[in-house]
Structure formats: structure tokens, C-alpha cells
C-alpha atoms as a PDB file:
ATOM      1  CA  UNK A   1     109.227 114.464  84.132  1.00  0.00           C
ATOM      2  CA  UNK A   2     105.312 114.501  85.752  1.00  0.00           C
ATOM      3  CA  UNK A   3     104.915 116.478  88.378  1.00  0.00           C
ATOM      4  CA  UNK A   4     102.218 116.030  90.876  1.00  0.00           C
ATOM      5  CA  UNK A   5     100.827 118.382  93.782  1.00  0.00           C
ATOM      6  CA  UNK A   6     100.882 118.075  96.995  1.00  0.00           C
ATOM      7  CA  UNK A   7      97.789 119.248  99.981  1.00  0.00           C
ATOM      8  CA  UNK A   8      99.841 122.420 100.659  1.00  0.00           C
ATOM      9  CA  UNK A   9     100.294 123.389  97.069  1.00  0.00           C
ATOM     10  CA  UNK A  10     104.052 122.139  96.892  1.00  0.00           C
ATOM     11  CA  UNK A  11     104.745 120.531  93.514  1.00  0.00           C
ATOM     12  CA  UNK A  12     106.662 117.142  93.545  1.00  0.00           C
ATOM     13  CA  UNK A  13     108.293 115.084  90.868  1.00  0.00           C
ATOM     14  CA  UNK A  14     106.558 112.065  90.961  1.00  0.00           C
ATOM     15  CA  UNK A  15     109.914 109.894  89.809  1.00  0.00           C
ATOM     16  CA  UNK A  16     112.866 110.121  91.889  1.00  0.00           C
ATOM     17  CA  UNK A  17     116.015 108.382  93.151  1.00  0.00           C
ATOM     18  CA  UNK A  18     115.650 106.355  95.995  1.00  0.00           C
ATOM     19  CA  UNK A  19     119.217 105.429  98.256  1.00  0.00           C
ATOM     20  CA  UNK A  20     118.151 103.071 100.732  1.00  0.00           C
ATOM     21  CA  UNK A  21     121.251 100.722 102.039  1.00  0.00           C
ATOM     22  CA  UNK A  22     123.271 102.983  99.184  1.00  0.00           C
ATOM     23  CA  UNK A  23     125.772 103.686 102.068  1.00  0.00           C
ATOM     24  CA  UNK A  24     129.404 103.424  99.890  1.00  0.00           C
ATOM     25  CA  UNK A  25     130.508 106.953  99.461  1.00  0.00           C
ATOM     26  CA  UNK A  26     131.928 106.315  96.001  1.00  0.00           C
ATOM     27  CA  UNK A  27     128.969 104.577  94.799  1.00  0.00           C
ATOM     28  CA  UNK A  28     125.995 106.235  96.457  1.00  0.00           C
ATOM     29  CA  UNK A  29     127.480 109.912  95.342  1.00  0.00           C
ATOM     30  CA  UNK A  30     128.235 108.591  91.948  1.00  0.00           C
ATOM     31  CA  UNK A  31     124.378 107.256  92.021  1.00  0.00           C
ATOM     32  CA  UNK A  32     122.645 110.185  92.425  1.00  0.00           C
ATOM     33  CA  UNK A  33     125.303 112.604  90.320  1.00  0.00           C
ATOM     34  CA  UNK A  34     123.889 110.022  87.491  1.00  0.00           C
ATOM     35  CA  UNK A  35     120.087 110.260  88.141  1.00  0.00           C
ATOM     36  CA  UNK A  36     120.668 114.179  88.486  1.00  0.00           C
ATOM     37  CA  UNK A  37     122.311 113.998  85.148  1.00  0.00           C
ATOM     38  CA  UNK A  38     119.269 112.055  83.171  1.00  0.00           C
ATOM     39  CA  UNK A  39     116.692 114.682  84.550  1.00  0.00           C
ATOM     40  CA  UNK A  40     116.223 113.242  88.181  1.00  0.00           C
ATOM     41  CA  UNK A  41     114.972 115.971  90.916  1.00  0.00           C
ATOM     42  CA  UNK A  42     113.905 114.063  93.934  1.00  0.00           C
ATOM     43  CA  UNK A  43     116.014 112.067  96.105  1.00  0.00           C
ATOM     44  CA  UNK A  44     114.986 110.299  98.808  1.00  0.00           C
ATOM     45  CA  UNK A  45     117.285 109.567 101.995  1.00  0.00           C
ATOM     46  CA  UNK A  46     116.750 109.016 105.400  1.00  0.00           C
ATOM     47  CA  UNK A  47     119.124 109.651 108.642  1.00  0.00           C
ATOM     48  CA  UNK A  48     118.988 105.869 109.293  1.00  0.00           C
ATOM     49  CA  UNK A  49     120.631 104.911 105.589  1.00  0.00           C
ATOM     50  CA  UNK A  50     124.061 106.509 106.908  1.00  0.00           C
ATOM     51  CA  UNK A  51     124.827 108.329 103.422  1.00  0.00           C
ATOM     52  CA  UNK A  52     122.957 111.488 104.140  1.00  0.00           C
ATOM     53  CA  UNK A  53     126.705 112.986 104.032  1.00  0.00           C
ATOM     54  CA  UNK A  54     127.326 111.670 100.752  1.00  0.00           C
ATOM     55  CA  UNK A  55     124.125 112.586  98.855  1.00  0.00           C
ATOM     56  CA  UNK A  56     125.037 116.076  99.822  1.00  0.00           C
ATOM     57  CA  UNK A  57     128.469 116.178  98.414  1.00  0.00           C
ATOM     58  CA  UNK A  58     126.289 114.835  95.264  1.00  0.00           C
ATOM     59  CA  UNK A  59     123.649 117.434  95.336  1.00  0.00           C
ATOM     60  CA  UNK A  60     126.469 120.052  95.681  1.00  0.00           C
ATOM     61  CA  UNK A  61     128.647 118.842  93.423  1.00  0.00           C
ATOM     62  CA  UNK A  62     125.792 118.304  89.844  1.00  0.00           C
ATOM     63  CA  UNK A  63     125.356 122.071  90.171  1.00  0.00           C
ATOM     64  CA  UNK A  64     121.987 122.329  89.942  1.00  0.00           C
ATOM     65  CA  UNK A  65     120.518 125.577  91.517  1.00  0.00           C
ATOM     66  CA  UNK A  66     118.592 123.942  95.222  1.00  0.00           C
ATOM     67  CA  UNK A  67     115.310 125.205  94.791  1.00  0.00           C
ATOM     68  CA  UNK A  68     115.214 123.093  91.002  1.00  0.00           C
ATOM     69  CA  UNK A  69     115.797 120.107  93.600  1.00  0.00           C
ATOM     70  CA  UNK A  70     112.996 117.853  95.838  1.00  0.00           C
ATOM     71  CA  UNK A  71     115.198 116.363  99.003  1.00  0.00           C
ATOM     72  CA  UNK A  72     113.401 113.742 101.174  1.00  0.00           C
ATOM     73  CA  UNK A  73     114.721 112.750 104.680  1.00  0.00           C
ATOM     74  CA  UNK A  74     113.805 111.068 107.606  1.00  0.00           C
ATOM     75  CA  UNK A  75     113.398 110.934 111.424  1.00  0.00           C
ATOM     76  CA  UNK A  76     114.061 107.722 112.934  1.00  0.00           C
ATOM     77  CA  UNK A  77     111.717 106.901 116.052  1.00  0.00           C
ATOM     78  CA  UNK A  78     114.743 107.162 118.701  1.00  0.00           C
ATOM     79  CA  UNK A  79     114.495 110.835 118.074  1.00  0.00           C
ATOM     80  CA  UNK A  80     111.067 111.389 117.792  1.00  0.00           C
ATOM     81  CA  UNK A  81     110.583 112.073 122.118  1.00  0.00           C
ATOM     82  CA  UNK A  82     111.210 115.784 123.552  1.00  0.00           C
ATOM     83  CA  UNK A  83     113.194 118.097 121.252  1.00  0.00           C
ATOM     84  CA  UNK A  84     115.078 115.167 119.936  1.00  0.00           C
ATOM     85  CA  UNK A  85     113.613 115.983 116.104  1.00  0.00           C
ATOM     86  CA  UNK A  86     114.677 118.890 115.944  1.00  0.00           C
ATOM     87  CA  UNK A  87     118.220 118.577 116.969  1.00  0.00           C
ATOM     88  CA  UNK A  88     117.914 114.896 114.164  1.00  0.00           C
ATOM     89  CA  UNK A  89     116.725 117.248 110.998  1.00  0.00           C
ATOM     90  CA  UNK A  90     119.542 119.652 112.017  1.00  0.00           C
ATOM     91  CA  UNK A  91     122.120 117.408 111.592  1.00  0.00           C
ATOM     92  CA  UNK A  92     120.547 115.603 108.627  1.00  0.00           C
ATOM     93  CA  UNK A  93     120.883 119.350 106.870  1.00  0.00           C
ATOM     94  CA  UNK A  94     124.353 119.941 108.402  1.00  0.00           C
ATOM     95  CA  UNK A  95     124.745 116.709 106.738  1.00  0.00           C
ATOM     96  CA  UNK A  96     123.069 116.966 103.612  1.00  0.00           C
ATOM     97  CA  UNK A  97     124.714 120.990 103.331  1.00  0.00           C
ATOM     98  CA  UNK A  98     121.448 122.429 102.784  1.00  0.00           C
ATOM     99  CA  UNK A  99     119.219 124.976 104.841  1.00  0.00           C
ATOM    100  CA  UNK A 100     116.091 123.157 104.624  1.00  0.00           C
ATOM    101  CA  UNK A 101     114.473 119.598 102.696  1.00  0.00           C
ATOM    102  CA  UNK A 102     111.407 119.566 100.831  1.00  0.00           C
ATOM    103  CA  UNK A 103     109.863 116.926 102.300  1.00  0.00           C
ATOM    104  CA  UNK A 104     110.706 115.688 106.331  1.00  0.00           C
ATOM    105  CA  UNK A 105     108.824 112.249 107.321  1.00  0.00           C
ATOM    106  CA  UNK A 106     108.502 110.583 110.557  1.00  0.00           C
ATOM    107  CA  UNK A 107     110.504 106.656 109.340  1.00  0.00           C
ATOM    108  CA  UNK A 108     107.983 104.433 111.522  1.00  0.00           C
ATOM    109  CA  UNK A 109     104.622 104.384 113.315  1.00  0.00           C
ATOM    110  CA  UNK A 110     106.136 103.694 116.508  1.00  0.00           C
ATOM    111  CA  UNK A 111     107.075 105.180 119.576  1.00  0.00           C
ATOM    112  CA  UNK A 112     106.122 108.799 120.999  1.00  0.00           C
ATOM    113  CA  UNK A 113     105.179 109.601 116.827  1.00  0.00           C
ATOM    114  CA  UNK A 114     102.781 112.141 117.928  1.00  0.00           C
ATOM    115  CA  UNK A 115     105.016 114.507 119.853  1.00  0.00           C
ATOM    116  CA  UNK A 116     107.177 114.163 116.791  1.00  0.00           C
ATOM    117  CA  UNK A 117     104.376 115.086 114.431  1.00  0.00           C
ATOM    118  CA  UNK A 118     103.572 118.062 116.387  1.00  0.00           C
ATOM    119  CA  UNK A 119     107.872 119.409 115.886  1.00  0.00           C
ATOM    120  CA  UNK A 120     107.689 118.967 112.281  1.00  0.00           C
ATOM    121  CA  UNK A 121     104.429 121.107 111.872  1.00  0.00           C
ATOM    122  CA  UNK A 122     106.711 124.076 113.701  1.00  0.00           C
ATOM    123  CA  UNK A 123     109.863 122.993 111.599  1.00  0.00           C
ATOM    124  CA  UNK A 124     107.728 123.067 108.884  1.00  0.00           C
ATOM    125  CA  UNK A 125     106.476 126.729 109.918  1.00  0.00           C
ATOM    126  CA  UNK A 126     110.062 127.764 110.697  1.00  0.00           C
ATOM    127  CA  UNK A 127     110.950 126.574 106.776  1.00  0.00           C
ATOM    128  CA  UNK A 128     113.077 123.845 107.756  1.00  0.00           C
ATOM    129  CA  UNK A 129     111.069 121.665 105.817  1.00  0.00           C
ATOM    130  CA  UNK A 130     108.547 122.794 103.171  1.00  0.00           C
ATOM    131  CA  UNK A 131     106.171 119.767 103.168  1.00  0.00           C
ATOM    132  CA  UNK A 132     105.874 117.022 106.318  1.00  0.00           C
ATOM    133  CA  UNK A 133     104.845 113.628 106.141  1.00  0.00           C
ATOM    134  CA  UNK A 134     104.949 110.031 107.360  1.00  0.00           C
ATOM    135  CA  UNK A 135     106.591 106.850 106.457  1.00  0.00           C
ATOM    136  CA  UNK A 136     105.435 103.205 106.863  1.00  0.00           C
ATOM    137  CA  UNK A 137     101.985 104.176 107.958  1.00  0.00           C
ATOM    138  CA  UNK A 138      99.792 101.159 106.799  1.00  0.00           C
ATOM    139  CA  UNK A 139      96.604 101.460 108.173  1.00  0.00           C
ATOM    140  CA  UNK A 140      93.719 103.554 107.476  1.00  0.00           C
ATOM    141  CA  UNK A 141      93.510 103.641 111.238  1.00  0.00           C
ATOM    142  CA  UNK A 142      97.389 105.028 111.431  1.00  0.00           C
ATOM    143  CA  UNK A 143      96.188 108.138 109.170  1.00  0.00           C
ATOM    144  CA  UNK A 144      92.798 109.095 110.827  1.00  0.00           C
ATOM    145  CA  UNK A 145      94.729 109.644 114.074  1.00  0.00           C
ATOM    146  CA  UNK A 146      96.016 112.854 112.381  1.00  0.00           C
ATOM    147  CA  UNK A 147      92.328 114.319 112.703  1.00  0.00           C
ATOM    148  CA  UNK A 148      92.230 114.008 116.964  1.00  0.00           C
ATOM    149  CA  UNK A 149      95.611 116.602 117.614  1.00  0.00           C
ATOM    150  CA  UNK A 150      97.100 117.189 114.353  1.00  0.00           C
ATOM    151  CA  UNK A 151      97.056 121.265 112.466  1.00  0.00           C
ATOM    152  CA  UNK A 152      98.922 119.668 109.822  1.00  0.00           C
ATOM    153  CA  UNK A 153      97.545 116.701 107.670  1.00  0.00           C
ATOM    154  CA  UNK A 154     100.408 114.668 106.320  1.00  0.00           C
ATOM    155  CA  UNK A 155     101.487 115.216 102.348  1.00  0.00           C
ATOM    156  CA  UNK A 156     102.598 111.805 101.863  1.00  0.00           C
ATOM    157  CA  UNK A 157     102.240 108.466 102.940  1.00  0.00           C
ATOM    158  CA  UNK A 158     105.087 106.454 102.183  1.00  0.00           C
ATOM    159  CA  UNK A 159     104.923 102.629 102.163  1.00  0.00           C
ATOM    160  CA  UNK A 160     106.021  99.579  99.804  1.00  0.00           C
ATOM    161  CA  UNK A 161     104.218  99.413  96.945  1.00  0.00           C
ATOM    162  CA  UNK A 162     104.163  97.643  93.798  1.00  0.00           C
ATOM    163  CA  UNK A 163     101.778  94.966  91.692  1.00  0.00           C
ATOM    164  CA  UNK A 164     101.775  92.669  94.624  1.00  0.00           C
ATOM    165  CA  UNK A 165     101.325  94.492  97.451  1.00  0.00           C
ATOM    166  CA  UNK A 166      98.709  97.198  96.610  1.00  0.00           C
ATOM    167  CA  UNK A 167      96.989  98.500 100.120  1.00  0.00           C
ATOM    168  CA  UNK A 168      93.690  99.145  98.225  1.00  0.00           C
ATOM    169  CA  UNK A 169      91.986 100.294 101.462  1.00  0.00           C
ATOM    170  CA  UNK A 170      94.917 102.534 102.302  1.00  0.00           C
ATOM    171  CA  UNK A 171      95.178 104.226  98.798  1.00  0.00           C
ATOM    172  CA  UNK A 172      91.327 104.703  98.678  1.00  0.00           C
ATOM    173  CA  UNK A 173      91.063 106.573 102.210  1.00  0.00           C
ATOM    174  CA  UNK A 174      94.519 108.739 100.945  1.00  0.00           C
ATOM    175  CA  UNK A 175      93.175 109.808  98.280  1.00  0.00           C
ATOM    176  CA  UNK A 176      90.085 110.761  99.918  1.00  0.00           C
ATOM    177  CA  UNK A 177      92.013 112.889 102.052  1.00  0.00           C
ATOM    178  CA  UNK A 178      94.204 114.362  99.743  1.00  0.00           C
ATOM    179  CA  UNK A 179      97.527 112.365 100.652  1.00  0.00           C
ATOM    180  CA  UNK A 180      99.965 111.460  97.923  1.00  0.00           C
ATOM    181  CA  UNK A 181     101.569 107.590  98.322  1.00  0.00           C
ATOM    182  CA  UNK A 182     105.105 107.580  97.735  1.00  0.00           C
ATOM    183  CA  UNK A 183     105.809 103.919  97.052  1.00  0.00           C
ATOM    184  CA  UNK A 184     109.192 102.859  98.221  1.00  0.00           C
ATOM    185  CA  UNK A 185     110.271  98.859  96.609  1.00  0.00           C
ATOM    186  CA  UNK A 186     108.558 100.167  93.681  1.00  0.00           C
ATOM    187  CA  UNK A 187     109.718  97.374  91.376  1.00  0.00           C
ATOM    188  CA  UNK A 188     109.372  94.829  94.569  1.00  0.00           C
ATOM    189  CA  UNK A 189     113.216  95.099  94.967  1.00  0.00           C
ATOM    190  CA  UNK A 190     114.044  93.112  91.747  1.00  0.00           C
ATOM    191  CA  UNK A 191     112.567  90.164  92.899  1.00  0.00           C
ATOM    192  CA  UNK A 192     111.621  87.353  90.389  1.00  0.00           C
ATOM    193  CA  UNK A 193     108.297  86.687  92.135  1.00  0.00           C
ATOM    194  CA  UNK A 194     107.386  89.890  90.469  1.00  0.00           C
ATOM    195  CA  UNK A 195     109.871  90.880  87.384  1.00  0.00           C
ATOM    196  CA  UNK A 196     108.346  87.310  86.179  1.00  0.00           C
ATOM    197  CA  UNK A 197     104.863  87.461  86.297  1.00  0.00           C
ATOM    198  CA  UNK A 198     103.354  86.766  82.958  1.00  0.00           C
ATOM    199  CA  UNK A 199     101.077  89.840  82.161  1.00  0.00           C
ATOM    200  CA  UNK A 200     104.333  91.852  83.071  1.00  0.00           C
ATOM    201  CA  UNK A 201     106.783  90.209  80.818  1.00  0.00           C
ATOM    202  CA  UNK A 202     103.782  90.426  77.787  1.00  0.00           C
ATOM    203  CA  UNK A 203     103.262  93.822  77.888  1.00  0.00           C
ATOM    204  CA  UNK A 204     107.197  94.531  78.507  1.00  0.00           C
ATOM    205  CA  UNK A 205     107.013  92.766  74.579  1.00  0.00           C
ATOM    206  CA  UNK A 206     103.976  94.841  73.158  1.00  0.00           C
ATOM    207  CA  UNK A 207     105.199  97.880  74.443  1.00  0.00           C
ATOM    208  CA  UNK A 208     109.045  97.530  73.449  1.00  0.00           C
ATOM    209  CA  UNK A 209     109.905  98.400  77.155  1.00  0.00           C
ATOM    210  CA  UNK A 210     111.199  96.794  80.087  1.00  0.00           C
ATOM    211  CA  UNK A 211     109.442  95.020  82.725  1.00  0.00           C
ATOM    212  CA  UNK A 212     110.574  97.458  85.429  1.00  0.00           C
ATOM    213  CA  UNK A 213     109.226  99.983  83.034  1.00  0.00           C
ATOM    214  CA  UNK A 214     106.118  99.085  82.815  1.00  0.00           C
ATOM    215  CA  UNK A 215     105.870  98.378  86.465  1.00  0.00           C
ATOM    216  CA  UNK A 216     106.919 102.170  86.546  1.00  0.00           C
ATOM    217  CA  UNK A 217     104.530 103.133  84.572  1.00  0.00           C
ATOM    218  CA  UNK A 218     102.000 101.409  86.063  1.00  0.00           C
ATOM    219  CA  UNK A 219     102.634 103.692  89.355  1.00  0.00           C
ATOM    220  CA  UNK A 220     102.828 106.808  87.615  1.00  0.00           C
ATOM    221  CA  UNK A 221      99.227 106.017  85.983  1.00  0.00           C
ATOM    222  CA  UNK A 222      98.193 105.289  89.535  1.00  0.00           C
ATOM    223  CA  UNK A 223      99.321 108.350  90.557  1.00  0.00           C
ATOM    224  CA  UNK A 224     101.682 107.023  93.410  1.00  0.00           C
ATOM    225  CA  UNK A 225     105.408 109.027  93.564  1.00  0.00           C
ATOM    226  CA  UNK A 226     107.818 106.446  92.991  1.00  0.00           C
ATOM    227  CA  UNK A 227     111.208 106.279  94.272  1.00  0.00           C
ATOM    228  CA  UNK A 228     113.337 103.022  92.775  1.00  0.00           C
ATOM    229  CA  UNK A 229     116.645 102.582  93.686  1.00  0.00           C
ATOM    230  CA  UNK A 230     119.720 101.331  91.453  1.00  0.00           C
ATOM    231  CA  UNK A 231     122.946 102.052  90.989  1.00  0.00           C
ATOM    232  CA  UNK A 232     123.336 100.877  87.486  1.00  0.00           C
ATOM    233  CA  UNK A 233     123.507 103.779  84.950  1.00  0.00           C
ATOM    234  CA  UNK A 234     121.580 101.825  82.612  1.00  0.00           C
ATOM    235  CA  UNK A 235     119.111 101.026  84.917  1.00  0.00           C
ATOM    236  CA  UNK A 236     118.800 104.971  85.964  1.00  0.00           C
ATOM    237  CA  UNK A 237     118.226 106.227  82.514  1.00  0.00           C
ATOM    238  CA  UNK A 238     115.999 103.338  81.645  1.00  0.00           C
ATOM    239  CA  UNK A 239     113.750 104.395  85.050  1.00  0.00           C
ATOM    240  CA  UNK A 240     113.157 108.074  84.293  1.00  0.00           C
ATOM    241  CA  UNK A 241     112.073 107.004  80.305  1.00  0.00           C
ATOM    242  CA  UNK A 242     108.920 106.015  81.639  1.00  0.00           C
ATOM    243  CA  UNK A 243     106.756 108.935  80.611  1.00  0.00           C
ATOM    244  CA  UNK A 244     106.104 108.513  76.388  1.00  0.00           C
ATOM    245  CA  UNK A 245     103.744 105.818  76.347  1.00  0.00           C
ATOM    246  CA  UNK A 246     100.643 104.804  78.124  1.00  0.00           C
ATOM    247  CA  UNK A 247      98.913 101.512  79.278  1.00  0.00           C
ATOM    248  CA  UNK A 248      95.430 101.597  78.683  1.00  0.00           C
ATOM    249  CA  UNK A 249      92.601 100.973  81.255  1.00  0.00           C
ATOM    250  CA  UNK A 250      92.408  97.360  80.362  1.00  0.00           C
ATOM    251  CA  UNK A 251      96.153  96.905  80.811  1.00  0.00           C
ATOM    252  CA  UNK A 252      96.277  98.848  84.334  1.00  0.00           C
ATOM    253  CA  UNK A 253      93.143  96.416  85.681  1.00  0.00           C
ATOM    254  CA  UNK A 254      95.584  93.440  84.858  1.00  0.00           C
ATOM    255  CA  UNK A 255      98.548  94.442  86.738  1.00  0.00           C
ATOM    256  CA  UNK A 256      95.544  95.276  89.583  1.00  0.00           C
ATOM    257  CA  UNK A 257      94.742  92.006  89.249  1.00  0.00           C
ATOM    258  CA  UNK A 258      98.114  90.640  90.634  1.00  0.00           C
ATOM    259  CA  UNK A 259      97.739  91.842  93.745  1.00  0.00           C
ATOM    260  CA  UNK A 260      98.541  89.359  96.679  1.00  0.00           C
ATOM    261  CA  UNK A 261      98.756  91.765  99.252  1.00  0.00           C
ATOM    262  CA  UNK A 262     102.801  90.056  99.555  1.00  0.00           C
ATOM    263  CA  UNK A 263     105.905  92.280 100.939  1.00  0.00           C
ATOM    264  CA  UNK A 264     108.548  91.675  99.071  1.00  0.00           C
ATOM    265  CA  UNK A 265     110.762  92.964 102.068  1.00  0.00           C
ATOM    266  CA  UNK A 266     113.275  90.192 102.982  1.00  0.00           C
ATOM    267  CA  UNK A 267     113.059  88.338 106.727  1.00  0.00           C
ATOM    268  CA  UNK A 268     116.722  89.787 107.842  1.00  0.00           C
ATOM    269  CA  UNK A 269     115.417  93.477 106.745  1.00  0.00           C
ATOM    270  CA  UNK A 270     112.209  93.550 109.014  1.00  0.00           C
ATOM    271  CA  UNK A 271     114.709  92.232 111.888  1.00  0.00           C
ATOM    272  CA  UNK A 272     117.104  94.616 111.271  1.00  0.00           C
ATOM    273  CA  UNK A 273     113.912  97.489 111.487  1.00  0.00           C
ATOM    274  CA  UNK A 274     113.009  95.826 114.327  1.00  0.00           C
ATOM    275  CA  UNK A 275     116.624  96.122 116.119  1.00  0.00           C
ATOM    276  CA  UNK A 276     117.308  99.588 115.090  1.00  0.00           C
ATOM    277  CA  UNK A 277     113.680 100.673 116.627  1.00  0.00           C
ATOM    278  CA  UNK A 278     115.187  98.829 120.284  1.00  0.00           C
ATOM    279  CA  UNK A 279     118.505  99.418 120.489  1.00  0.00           C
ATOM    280  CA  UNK A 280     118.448 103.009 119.300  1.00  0.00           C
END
């Protein structure tokens, strides 16, 4: 495992477990014991994914001492007004059995964000959460807001990412700034559109590996955090033994070059982000 450092001096894996929609008990626990088992530290969950409960049982149960462990959660925007994000993270950690995550984002730029910023810099001074950042901020705009009212600059950006939807612009002004991107749909949810493309599936050949690790491995040489989700224990151990070869420079300009700037989030998922933000 790579680890990489965040603007407060916080060290990160930069592979972890994602568990979004990973909401069966059985199979979400079972998930994560897995990835903890094959050398897995980070997992990322959110209050909105409804398994916060069971990740916890998991994270109890591999017996792994807490502070060897990265947990990621979210607030969703119906609790980002008043005091609302406070009493949302102490749940999530009632939930997840834990005093404290490593890393607390806001879910969405929407809503009253910035009066939810401003709670998790004093969570984050209370040691509720060690590191603070945002989720599904795509703009360069959406980042240099932090600089008009904000003590605390975010850690991490996280936002889909993956060969066809790069946000050049956005990575270029993060890294300027000293934010990490965590890409969540790392491997563009399985989707042919990308798993097929033909520079992929030649270099999955040369290098003996898998598409989805190359795709991997692409990220990590990026120097994005990457969070894919299975629940395949194949598929777990195959996405952590990403870190014994390299792709050269040559090789990482021609999985640039596929960039379409395409989501490879499905229609009915942006609706159902869209309801939740409305009716919650």
C-alpha cells in the first residue's frame, strides 16, 4: 500500500474500499471484512448509503487496532443548516462505533454548504474528525469559494473520475492548492464503454494484468486516492495488487488521451441524487 499526504499532514492510503449502494448487511460487512483482510485501510461510506451500521460491525469485528484504520463518511445536504451536522456525524459514529472518522465530507455542493463547512472546521478542532473535506465539488469555481470565509481549506475533493471523465481544469487548480482528488467510479462502474477501450485491453496484455488494474494504476500514477467498490473477493484482492509495476509516461499520455469528459453515472442515479437532495 502507497500512502499519500494530505494539507494538514494526515497520511492517507491512497487505495481503499468504496461501499456505495453496498446496503445488505450480510454482504456489505462481509465486503469490507475481505478488503481489511488483503491489506485494505480506508473505507469509504456515507450516511446516505444506509450501511454505516454495518461497516462498523465490520471494522469491529477484523480486529485491527482503529488508529491502523482511514474511515470516510459523509453529510448529506438536509443536515448541513443550523446544528444539524453535528447532531448527522454523531450518529454516523454512534453508527459506525467509533469516537471519531478520519476524513468527514460535505456529500453535495448544494444547499446552506457553507454553514456546514464552517461545523466541520470546529468538529474537526474538537477531534471528531481528523481531516474535512468535500464531495462532488466540480468546478474550479466550487473550490475558490473556500478562500472568501473558510479557516480550513478542504483535504480532498471527491468526484468521479476515471479515463473518460478526467476534470483536467479541476485537477490542475487542486493540485495547485494542495487538495488531494479522491476519485469515486474509479473503474467507470464496470461499464463496457470503458473496460473496452482498445489501449486499455492492450496494455491489460503487455502488462499480464487486468483492465481494471491498469485503470487502477493509472490513478495511483496520477496521484488521485481511489476508492472502487466490489463485492467479489477476487475482484478485492485483484484491486489492492496494483502497486508492483509501473506504466511509463508514454503509456499514462494514452489513457489521457481517452478522455471524453463522459459520466459514466447512470440516468436513474442522478434522479435518485436529485430526489434525496428535495425530499430530505
Amino acid at each position: 500500500m502507497e500512502f499519500l499526504t494530505l494539507n494538514n499532514g494526515i497520511q492517507i492510503p491512497q487505495l481503499g474500499i468504496g461501499t456505495y449502494r453496498l446496503n445488505d448487511p450480510d454482504i456489505s460487512e462481509q465486503a469490507v471484512l475481505e478488503a481489511l483482510r488483503d491489506g485494505y485501510r480506508l473505507v469509504d461510506t456515507a450516511e446516505i448509503y444506509h450501511n454505516e451500521r454495518y461497516i462498523g460491525s465490520a471494522l469491529r469485528e477484523c480486529g485491527l487496532p482503529r488508529e491502523s484504520l482511514f474511515v470516510t463518511t459523509k453529510i448529506w445536504p438536509a443536515h448541513y443548516r443550523g446544528d444539524r451536522p453535528r447532531r448527522a456525524l454523531e450518529h454516523s459514529l454512534k453508527r459506525l462505533g467509533s469516537d471519531y472518522v478520519d476524513l468527514l465530507l460535505l456529500h453535495q455542493y448544494f444547499g446552506d454548504w457553507k454553514n456546514a463547512w464552517k461545523q466541520l472546521e470546529r468538529m474537526q478542532e474538537e477531534g471528531l474528525a481528523r481531516s474535512i473535506g468535500v464531495c462532488n465539488f466540480y468546478t474550479v469555481r466550487s473550490i475558490a469559494e473556500f478562500d472568501s470565509f473558510a479557516h480550513v481549506a478542504p483535504a480532498v475533493d471527491q468526484v468521479e473520475c476515471h479515463p473518460l471523465i478526467q476534470h483536467g481544469a479541476l485537477q490542475h487548480y487542486l493540485e495547485g492548492v494542495g487538495i488531494r482528488l479522491m476519485a469515486w467510479y474509479p473503474l467507470g462502474h464496470g461499464n463496457t464503454l470503458l473496460l473496452e477501450q482498445p489501449v486499455l485491453m492492450e496494455l491489460s496484455r503487455q502488462y499480464r494484468k487486468s483492465v481494471p488494474q491498469i485503470i487502477l494504476r493509472w490513478h495511483i500514477q496520477k496521484g488521485h486516492i481511489v476508492i472502487p467498490k466490489s463485492t467479489n473477493p477476487r475482484h478485492i484482492k485483484a484491486d489492492i495488487n496494483v502497486f508492483n509495476f509501473t506504466l511509463t509516461e508514454e503509456e499514462m499520455k494514452m489513457i489521457d488521451g481517452l478522455n471524453m469528459g463522459r459520466s459514466l453515472l447512470r440516468r436513474w442515479e442522478h434522479l435518485e441524487k436529485i430526489k434525496y437532495c428535495i425530499l430530505r
